[in-house]
C-alpha atoms as a PDB file:
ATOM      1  CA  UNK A   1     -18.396 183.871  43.815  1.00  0.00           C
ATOM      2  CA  UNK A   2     -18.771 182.081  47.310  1.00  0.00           C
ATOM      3  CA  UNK A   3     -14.956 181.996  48.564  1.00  0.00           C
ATOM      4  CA  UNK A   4     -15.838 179.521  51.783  1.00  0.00           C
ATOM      5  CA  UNK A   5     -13.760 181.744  54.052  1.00  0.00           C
ATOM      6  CA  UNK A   6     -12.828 185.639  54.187  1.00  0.00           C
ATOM      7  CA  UNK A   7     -10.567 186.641  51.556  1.00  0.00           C
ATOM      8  CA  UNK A   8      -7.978 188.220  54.533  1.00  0.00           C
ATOM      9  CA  UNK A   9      -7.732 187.328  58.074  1.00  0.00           C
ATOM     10  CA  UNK A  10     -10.422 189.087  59.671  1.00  0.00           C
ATOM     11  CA  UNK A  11     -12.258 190.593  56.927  1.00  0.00           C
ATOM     12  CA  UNK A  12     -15.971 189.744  56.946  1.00  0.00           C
ATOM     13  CA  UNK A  13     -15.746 190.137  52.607  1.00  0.00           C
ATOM     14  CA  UNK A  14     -15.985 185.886  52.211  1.00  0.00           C
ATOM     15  CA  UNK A  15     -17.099 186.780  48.287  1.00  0.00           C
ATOM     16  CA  UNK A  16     -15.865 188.177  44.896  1.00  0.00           C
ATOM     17  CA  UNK A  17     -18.065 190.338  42.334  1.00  0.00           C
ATOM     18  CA  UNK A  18     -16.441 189.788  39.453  1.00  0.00           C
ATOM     19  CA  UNK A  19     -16.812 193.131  37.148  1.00  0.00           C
ATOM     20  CA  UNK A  20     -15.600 195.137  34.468  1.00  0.00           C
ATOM     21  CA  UNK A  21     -13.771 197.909  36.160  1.00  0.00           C
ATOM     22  CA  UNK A  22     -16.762 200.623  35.351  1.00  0.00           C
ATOM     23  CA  UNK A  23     -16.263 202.240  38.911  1.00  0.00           C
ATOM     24  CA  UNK A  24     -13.408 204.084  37.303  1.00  0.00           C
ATOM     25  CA  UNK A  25     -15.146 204.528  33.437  1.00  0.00           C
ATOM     26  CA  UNK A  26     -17.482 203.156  31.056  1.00  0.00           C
ATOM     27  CA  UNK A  27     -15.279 200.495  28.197  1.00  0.00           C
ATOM     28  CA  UNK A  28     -11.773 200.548  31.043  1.00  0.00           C
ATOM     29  CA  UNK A  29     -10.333 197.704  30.712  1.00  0.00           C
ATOM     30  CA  UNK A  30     -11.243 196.816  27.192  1.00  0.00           C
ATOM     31  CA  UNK A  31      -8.449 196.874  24.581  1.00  0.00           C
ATOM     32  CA  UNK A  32      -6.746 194.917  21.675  1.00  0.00           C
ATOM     33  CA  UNK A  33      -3.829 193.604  21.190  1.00  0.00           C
ATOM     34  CA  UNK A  34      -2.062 191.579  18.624  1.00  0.00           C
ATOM     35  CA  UNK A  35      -5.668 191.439  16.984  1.00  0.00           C
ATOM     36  CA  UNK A  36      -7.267 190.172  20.220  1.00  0.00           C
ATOM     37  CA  UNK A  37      -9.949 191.836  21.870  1.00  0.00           C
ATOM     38  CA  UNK A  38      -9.592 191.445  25.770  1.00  0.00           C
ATOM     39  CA  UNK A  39     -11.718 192.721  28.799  1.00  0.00           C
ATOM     40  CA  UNK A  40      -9.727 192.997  32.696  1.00  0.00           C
ATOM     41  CA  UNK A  41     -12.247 192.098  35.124  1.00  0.00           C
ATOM     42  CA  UNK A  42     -11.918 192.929  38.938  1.00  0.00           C
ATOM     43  CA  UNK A  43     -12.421 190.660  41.225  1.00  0.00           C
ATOM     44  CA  UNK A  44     -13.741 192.237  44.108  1.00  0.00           C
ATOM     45  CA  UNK A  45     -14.769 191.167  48.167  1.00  0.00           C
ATOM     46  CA  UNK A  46     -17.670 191.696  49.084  1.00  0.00           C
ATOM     47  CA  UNK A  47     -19.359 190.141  51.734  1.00  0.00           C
ATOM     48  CA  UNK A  48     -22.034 187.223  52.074  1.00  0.00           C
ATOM     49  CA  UNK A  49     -25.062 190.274  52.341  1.00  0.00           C
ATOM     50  CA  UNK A  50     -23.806 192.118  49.427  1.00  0.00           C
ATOM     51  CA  UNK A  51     -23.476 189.384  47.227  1.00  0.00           C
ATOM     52  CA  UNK A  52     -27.280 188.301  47.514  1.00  0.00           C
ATOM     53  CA  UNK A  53     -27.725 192.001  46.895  1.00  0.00           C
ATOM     54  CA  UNK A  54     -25.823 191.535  44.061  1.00  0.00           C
ATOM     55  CA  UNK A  55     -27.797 188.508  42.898  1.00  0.00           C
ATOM     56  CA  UNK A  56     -31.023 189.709  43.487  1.00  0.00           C
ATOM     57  CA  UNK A  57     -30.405 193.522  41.645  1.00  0.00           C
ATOM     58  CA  UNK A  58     -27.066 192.741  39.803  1.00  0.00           C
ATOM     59  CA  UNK A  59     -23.447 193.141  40.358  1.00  0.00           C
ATOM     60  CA  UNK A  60     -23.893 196.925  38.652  1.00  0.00           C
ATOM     61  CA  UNK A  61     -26.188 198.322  41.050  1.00  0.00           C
ATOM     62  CA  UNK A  62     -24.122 196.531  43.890  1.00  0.00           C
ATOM     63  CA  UNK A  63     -20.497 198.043  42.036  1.00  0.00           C
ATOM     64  CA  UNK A  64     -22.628 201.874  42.507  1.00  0.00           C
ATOM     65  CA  UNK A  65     -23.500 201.544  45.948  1.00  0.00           C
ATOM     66  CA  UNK A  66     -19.658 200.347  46.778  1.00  0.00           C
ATOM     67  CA  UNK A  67     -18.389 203.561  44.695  1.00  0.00           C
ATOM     68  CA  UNK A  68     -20.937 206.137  46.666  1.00  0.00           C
ATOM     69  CA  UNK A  69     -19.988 204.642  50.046  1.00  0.00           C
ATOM     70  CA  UNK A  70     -16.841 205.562  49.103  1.00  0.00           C
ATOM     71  CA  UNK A  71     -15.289 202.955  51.302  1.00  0.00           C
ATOM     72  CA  UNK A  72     -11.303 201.297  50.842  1.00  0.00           C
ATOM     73  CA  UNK A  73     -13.051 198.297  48.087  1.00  0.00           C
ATOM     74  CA  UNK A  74      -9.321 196.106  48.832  1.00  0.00           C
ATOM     75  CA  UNK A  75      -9.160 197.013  52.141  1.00  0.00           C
ATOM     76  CA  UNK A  76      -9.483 193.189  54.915  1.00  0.00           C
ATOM     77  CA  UNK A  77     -11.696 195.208  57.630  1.00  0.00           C
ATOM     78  CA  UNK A  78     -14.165 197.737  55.427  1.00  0.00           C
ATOM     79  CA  UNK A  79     -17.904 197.752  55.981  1.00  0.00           C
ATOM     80  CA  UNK A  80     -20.534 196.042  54.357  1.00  0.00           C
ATOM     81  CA  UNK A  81     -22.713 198.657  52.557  1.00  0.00           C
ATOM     82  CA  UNK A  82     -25.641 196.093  52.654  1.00  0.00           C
END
């Protein structure tokens, strides 16, 4: 998801990946309440070059290469591992 501007002063992330929160395990996020199933999604920044990554291999692969670069995901001034 384009944001049109960085999601914090001087971050270069200007993009979200919007995900299931699989980085931390397979089905979090997914439980039922009251009868309802829901599903948490993150909304992550990422920046312009990661999210054509992300479109042209999927968010998933993009979500992996985030968790092995082991960089701070929320923080304004990380770098782009694409």
């Amino acid at each position: 998801m384009d944001l049109g501007r960085p999601w914090q002063p001087g971050s270069a992330c200007d993009h979200l990946l919007v995900a299931p929160p699989y980085i931390v395990d397979e089905g979090a996020g997914e439980f039922e309440i009251f009868g309802l199933a829901l599903s948490l999604l993150w909304l992550i920044p990422i920046t312009a070059s990661e999210a054509e990554f992300a479109n042209h291999h999927g968010g998933y692969l993009l979500g992996e290469e985030i968790a092995e670069a082991d960089v701070g995901v929320f923080q304004a001034d990380r770098p782009s591992v694409r």
